[in-house]
PDB file of N, CA and C in Angstrom:
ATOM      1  N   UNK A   1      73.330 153.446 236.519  1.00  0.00           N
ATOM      2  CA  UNK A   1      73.372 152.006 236.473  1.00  0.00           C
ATOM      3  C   UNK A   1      72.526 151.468 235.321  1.00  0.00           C
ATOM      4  N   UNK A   2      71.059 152.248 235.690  1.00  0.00           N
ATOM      5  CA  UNK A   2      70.224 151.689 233.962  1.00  0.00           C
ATOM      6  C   UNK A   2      70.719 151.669 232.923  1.00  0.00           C
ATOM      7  N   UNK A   3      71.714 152.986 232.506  1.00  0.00           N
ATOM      8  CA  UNK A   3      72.698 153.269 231.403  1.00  0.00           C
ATOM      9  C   UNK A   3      73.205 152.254 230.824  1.00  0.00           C
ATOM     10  N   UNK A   4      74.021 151.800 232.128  1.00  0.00           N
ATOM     11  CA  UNK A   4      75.106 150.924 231.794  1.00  0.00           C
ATOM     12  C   UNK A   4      74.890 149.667 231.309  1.00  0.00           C
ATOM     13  N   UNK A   5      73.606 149.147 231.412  1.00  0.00           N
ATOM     14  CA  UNK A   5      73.241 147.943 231.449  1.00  0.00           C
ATOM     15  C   UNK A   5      72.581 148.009 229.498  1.00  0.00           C
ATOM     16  N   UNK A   6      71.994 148.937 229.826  1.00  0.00           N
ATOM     17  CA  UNK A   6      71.525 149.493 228.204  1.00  0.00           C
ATOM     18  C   UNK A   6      72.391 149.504 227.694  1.00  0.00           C
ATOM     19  N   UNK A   7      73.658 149.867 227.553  1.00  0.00           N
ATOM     20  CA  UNK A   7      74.708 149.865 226.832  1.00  0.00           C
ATOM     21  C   UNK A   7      75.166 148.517 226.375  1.00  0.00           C
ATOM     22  N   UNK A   8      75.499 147.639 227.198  1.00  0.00           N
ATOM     23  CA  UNK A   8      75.736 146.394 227.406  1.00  0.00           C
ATOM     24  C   UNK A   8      74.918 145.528 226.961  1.00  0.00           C
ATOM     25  N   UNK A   9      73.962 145.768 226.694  1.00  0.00           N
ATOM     26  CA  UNK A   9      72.463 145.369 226.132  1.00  0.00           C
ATOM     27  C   UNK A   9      72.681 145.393 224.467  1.00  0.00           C
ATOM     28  N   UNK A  10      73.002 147.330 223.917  1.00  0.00           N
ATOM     29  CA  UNK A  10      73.133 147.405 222.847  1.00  0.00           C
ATOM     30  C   UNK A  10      74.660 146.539 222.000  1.00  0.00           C
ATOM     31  N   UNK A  11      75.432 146.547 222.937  1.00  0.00           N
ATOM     32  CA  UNK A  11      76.997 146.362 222.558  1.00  0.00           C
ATOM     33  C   UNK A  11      76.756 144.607 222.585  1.00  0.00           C
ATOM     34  N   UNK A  12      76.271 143.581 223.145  1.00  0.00           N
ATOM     35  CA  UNK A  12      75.435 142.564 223.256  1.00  0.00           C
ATOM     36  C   UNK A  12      75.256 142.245 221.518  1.00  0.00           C
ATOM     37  N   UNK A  13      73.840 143.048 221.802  1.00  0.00           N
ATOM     38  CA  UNK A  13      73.317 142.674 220.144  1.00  0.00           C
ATOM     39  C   UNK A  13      73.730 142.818 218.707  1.00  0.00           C
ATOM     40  N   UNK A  14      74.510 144.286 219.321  1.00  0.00           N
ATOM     41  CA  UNK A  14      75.653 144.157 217.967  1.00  0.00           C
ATOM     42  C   UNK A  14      76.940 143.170 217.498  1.00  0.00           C
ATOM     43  N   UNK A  15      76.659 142.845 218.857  1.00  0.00           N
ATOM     44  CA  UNK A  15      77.974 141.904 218.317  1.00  0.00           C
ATOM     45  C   UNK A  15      77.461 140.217 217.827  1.00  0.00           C
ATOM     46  N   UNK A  16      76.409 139.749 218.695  1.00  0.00           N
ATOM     47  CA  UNK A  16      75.775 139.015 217.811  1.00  0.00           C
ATOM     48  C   UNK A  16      75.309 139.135 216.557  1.00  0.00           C
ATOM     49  N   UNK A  17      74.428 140.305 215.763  1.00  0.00           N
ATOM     50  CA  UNK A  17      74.435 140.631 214.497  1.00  0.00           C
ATOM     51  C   UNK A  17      75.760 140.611 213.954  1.00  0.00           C
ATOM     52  N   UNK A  18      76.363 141.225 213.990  1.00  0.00           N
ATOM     53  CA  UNK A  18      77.591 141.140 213.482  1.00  0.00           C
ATOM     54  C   UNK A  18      78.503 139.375 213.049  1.00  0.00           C
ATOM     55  N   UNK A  19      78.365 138.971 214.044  1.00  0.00           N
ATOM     56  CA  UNK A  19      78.509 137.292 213.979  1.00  0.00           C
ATOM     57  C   UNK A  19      77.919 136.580 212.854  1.00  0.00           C
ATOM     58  N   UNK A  20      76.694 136.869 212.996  1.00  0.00           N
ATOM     59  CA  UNK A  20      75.654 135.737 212.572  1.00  0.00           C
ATOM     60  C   UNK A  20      75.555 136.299 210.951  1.00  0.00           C
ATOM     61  N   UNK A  21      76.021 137.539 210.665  1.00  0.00           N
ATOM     62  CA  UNK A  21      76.285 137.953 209.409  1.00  0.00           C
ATOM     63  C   UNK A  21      77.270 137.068 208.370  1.00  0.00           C
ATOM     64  N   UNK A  22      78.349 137.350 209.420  1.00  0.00           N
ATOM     65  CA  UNK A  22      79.233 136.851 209.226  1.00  0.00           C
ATOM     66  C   UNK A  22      79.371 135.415 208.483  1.00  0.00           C
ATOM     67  N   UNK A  23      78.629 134.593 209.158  1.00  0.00           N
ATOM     68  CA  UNK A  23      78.059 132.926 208.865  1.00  0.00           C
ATOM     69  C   UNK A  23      77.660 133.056 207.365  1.00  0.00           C
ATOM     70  N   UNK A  24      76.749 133.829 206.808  1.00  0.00           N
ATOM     71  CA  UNK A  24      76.576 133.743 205.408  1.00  0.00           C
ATOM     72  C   UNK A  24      77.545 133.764 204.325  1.00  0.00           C
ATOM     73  N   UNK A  25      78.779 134.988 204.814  1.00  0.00           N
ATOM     74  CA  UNK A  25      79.726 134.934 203.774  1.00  0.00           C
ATOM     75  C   UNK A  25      81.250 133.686 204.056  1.00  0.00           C
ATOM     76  N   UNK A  26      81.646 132.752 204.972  1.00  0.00           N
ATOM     77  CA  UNK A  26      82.124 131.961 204.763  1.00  0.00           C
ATOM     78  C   UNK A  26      82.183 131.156 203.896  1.00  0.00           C
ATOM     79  N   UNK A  27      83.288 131.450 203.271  1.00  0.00           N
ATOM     80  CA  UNK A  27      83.407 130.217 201.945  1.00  0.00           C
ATOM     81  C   UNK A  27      83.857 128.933 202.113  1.00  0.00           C
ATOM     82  N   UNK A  28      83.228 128.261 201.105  1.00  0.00           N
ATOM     83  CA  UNK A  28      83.409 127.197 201.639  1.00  0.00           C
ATOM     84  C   UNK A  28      82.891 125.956 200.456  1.00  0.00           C
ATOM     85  N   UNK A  29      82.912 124.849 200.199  1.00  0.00           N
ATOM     86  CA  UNK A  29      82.488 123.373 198.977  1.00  0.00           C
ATOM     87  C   UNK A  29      80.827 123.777 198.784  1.00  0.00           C
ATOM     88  N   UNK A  30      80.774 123.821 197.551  1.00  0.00           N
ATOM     89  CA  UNK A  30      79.584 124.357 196.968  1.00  0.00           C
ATOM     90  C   UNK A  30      78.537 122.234 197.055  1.00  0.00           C
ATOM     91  N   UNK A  31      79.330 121.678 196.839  1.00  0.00           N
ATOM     92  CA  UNK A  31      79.558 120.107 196.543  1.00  0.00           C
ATOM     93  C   UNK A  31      78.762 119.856 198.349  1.00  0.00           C
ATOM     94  N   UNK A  32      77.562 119.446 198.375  1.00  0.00           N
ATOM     95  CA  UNK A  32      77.916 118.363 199.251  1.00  0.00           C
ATOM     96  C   UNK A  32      77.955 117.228 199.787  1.00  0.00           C
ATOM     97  N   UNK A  33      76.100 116.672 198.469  1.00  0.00           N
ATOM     98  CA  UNK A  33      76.522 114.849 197.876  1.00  0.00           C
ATOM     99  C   UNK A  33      76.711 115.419 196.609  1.00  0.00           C
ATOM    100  N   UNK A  34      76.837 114.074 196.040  1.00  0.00           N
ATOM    101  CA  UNK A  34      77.418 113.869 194.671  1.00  0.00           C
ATOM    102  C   UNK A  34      76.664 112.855 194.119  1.00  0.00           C
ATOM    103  N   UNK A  35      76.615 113.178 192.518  1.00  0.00           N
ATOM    104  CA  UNK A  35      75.871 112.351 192.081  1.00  0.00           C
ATOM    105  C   UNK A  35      77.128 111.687 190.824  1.00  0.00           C
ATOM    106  N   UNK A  36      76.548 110.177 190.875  1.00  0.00           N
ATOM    107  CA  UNK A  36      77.283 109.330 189.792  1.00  0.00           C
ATOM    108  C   UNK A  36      77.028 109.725 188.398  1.00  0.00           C
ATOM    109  N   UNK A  37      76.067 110.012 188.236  1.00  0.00           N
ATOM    110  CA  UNK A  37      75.873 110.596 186.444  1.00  0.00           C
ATOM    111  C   UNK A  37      74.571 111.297 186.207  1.00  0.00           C
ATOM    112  N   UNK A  38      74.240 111.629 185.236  1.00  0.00           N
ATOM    113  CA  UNK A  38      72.940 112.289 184.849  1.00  0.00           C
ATOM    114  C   UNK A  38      72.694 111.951 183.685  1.00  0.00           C
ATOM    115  N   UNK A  39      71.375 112.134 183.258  1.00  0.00           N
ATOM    116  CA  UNK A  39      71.223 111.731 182.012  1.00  0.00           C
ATOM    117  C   UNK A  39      71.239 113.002 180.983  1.00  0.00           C
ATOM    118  N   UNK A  40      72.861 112.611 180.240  1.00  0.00           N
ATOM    119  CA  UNK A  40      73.100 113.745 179.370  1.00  0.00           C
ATOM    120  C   UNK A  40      72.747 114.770 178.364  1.00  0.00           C
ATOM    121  N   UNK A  41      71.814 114.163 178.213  1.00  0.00           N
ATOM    122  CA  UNK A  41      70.671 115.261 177.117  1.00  0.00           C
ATOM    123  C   UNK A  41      70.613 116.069 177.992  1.00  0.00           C
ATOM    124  N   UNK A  42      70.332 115.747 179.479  1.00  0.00           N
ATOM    125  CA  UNK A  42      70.118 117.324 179.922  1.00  0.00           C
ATOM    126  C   UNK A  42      70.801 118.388 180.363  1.00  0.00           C
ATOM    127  N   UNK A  43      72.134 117.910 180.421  1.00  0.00           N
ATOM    128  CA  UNK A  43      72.972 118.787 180.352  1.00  0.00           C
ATOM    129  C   UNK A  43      73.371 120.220 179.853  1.00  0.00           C
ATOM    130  N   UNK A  44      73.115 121.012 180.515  1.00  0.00           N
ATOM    131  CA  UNK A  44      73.117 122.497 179.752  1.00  0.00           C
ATOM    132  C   UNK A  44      74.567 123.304 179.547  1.00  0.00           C
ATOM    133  N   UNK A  45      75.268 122.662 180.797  1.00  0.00           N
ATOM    134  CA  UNK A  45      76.531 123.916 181.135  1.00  0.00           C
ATOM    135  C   UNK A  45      77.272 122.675 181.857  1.00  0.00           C
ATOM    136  N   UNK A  46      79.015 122.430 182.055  1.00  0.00           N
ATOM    137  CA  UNK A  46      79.574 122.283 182.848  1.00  0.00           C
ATOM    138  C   UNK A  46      79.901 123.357 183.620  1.00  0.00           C
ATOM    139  N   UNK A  47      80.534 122.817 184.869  1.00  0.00           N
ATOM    140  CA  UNK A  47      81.600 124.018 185.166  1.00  0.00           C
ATOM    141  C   UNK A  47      82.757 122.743 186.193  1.00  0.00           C
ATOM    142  N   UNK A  48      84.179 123.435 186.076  1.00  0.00           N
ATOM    143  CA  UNK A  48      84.844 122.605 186.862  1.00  0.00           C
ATOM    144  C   UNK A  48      85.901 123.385 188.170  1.00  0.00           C
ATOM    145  N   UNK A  49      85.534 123.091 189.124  1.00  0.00           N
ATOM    146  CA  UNK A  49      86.201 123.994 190.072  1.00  0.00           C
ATOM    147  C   UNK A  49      87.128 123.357 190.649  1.00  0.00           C
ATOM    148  N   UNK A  50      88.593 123.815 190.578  1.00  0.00           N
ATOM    149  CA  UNK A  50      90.063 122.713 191.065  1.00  0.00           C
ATOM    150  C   UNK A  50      89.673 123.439 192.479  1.00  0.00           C
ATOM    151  N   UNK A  51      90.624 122.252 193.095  1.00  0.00           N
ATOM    152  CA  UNK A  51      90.694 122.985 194.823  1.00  0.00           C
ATOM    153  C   UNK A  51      91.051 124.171 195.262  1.00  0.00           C
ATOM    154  N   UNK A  52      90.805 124.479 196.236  1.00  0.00           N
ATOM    155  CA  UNK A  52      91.123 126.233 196.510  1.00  0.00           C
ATOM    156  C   UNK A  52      91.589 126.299 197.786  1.00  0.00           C
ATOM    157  N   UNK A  53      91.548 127.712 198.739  1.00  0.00           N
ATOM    158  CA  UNK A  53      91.902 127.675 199.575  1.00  0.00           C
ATOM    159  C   UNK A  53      90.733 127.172 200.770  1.00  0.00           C
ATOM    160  N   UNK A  54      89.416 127.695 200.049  1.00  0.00           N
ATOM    161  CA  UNK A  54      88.233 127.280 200.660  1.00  0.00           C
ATOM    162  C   UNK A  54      87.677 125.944 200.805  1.00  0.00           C
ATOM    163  N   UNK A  55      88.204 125.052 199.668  1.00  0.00           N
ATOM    164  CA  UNK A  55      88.102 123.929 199.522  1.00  0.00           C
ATOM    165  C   UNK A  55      88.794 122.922 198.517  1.00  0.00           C
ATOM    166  N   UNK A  56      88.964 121.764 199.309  1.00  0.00           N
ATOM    167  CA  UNK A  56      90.139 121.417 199.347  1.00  0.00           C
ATOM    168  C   UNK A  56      90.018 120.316 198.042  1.00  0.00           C
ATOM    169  N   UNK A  57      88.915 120.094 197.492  1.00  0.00           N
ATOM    170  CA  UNK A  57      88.420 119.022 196.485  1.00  0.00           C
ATOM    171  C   UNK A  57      87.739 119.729 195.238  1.00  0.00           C
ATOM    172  N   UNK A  58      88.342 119.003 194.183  1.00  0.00           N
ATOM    173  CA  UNK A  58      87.571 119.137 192.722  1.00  0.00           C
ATOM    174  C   UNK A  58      86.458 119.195 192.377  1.00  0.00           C
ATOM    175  N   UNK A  59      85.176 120.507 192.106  1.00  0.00           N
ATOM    176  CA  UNK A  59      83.952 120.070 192.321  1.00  0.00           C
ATOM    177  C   UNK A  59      83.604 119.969 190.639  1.00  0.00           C
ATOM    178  N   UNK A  60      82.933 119.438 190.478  1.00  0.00           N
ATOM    179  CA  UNK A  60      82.556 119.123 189.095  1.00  0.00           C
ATOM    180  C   UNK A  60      81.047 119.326 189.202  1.00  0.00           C
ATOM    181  N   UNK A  61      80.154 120.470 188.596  1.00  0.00           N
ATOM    182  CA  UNK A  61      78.620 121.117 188.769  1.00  0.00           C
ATOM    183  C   UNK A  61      78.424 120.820 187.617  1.00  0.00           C
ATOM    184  N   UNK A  62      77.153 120.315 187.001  1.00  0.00           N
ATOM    185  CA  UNK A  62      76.566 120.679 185.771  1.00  0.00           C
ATOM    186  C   UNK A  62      74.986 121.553 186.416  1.00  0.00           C
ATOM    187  N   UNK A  63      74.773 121.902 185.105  1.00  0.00           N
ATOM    188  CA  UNK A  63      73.148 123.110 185.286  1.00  0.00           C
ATOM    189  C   UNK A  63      72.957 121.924 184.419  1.00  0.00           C
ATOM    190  N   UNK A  64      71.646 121.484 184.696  1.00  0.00           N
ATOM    191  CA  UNK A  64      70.610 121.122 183.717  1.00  0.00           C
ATOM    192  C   UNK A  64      70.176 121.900 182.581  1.00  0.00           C
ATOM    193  N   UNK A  65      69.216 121.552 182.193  1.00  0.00           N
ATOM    194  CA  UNK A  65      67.940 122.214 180.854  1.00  0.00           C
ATOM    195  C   UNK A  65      67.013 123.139 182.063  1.00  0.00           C
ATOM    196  N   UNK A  66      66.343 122.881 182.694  1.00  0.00           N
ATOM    197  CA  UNK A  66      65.716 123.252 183.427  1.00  0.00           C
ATOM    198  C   UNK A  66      66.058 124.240 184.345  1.00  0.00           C
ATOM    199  N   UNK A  67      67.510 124.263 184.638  1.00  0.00           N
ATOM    200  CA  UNK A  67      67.874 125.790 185.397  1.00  0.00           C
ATOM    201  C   UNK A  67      68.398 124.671 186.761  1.00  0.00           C
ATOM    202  N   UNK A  68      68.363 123.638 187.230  1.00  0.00           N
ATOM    203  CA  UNK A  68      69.006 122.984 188.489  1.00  0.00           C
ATOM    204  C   UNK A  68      70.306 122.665 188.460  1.00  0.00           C
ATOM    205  N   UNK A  69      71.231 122.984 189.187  1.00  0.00           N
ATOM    206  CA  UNK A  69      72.598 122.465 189.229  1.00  0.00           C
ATOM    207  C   UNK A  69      72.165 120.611 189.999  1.00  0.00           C
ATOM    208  N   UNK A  70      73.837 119.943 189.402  1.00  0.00           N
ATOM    209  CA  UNK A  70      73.896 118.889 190.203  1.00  0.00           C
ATOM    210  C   UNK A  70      75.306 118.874 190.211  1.00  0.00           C
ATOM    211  N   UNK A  71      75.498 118.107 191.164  1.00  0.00           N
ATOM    212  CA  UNK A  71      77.390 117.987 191.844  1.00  0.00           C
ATOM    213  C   UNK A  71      77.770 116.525 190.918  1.00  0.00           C
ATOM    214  N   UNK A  72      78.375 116.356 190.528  1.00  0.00           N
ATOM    215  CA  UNK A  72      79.108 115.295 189.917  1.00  0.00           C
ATOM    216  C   UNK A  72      80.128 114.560 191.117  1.00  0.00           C
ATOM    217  N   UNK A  73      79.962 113.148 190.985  1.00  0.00           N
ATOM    218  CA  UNK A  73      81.449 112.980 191.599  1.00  0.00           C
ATOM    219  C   UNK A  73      82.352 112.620 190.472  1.00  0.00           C
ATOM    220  N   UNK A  74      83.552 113.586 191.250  1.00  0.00           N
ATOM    221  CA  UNK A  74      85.039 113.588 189.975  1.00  0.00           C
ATOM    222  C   UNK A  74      85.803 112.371 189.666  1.00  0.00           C
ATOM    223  N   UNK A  75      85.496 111.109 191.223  1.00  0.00           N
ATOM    224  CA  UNK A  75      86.096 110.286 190.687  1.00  0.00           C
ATOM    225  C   UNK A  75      85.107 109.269 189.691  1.00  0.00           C
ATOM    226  N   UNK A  76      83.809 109.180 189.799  1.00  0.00           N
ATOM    227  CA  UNK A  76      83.029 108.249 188.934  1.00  0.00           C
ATOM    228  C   UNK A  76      83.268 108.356 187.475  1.00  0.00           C
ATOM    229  N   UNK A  77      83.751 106.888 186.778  1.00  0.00           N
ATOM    230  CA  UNK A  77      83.601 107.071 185.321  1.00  0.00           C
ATOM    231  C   UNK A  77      82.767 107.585 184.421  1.00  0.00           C
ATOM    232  N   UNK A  78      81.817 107.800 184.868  1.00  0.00           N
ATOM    233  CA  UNK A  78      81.003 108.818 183.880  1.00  0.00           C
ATOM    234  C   UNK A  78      81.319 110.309 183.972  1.00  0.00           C
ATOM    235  N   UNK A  79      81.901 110.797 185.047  1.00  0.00           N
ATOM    236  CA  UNK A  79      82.505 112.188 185.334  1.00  0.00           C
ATOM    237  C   UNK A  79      83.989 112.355 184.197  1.00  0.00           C
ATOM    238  N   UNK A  80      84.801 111.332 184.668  1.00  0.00           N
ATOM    239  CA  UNK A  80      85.478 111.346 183.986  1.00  0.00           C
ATOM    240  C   UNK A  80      85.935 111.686 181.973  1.00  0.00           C
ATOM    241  N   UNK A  81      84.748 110.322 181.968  1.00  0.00           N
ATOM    242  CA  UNK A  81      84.823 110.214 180.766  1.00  0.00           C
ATOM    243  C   UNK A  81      83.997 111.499 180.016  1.00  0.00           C
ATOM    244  N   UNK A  82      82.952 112.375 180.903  1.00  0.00           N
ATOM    245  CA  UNK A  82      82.688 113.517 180.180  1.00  0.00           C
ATOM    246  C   UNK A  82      83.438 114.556 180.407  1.00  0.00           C
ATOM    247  N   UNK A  83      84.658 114.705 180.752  1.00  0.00           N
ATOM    248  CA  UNK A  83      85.756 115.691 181.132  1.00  0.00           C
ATOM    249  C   UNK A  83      86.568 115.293 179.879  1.00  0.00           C
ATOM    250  N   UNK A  84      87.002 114.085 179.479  1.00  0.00           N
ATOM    251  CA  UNK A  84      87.774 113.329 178.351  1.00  0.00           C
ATOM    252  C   UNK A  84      87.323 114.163 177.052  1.00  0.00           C
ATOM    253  N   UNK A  85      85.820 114.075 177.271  1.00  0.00           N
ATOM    254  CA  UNK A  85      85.159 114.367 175.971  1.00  0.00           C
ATOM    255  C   UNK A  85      84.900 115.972 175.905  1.00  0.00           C
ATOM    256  N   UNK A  86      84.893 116.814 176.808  1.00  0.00           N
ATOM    257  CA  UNK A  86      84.669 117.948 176.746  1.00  0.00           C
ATOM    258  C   UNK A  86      86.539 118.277 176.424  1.00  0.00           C
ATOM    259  N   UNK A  87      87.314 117.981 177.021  1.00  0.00           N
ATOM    260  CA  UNK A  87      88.353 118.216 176.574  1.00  0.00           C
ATOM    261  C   UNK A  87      88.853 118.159 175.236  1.00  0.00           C
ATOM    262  N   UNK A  88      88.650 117.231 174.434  1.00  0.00           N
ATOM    263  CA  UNK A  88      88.963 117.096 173.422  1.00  0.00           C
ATOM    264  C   UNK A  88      88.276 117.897 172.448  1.00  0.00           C
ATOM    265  N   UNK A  89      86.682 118.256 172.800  1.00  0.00           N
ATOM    266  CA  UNK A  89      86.150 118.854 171.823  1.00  0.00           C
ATOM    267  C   UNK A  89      86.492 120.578 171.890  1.00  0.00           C
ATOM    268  N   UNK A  90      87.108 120.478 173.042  1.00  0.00           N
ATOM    269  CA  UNK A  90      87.675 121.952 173.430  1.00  0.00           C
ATOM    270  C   UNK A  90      88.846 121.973 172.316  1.00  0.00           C
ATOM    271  N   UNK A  91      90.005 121.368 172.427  1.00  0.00           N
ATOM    272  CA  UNK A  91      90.818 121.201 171.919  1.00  0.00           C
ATOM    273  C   UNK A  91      90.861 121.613 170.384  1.00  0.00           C
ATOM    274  N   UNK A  92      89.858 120.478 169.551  1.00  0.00           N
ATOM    275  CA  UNK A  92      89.197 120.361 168.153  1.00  0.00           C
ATOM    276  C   UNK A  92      88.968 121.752 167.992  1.00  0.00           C
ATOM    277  N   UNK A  93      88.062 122.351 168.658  1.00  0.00           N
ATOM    278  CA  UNK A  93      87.484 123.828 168.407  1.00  0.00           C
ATOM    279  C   UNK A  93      88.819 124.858 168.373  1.00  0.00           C
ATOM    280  N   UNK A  94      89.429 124.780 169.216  1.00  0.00           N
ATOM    281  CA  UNK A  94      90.660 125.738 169.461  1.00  0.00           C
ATOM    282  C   UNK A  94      92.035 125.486 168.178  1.00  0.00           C
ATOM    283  N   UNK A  95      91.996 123.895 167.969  1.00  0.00           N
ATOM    284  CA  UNK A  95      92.828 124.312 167.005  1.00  0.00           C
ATOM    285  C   UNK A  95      92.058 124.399 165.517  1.00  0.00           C
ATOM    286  N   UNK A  96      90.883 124.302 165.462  1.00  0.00           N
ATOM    287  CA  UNK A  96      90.171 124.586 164.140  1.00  0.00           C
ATOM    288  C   UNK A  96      90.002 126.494 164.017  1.00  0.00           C
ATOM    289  N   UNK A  97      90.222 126.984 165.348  1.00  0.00           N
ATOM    290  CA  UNK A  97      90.176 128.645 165.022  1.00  0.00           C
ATOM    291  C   UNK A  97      91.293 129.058 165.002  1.00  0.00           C
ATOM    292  N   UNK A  98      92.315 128.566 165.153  1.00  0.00           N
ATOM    293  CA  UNK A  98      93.542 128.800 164.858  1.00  0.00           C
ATOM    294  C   UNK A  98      94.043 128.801 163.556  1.00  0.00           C
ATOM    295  N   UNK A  99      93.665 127.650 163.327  1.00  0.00           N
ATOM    296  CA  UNK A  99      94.600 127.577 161.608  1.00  0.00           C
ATOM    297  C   UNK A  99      93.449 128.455 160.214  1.00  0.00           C
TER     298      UNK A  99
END
């Protein structure tokens, strides 16, 4: 009977570990406020993430100078208009290594 209960005990805790593991790797919106703009000098890096299966909205991250990410919101005009401008200078660059 002690056995059994020990068993049930161990089979118990493994399966909670197992669970609660689990919780870390769910994917899922890196985004979860948003900020209207930043002040662009400090801007180090974009990055732009379209929706996925994990999530269902456009996240727009910049890294600072300093090493901190911040969430952009995609619909605010200042998001925008630095997507406008990174686009184009993408563009400029790509067809200036081309020709």
């Amino acid at each position: 009977m002690k056995k059994s209960v020990a068993i049930q005990c161990i089979v118990l805790l493994a399966c909670m570990a197992f669970c609660t593991s689990l919780g870390k790797f769910i994917p899922r919106c890196r985004c979860l406020k948003t900020s209207k703009s930043v002040w662009i000098a400090l801007i180090a890096q974009l990055k732009v993430d379209e929706p996925r299966p994990h999530c269902n909205r456009r996240e727009v991250i910049v890294t600072l100078k300093d090493g901190s990410e911040r969430c952009l919101d995609p619909e605010s005009k200042f998001t925008k208009t630095l997507l406008e401008k990174l686009d184009i200078e993408t563009r400029k660059s790509a067809t200036s290594t081309t020709t």
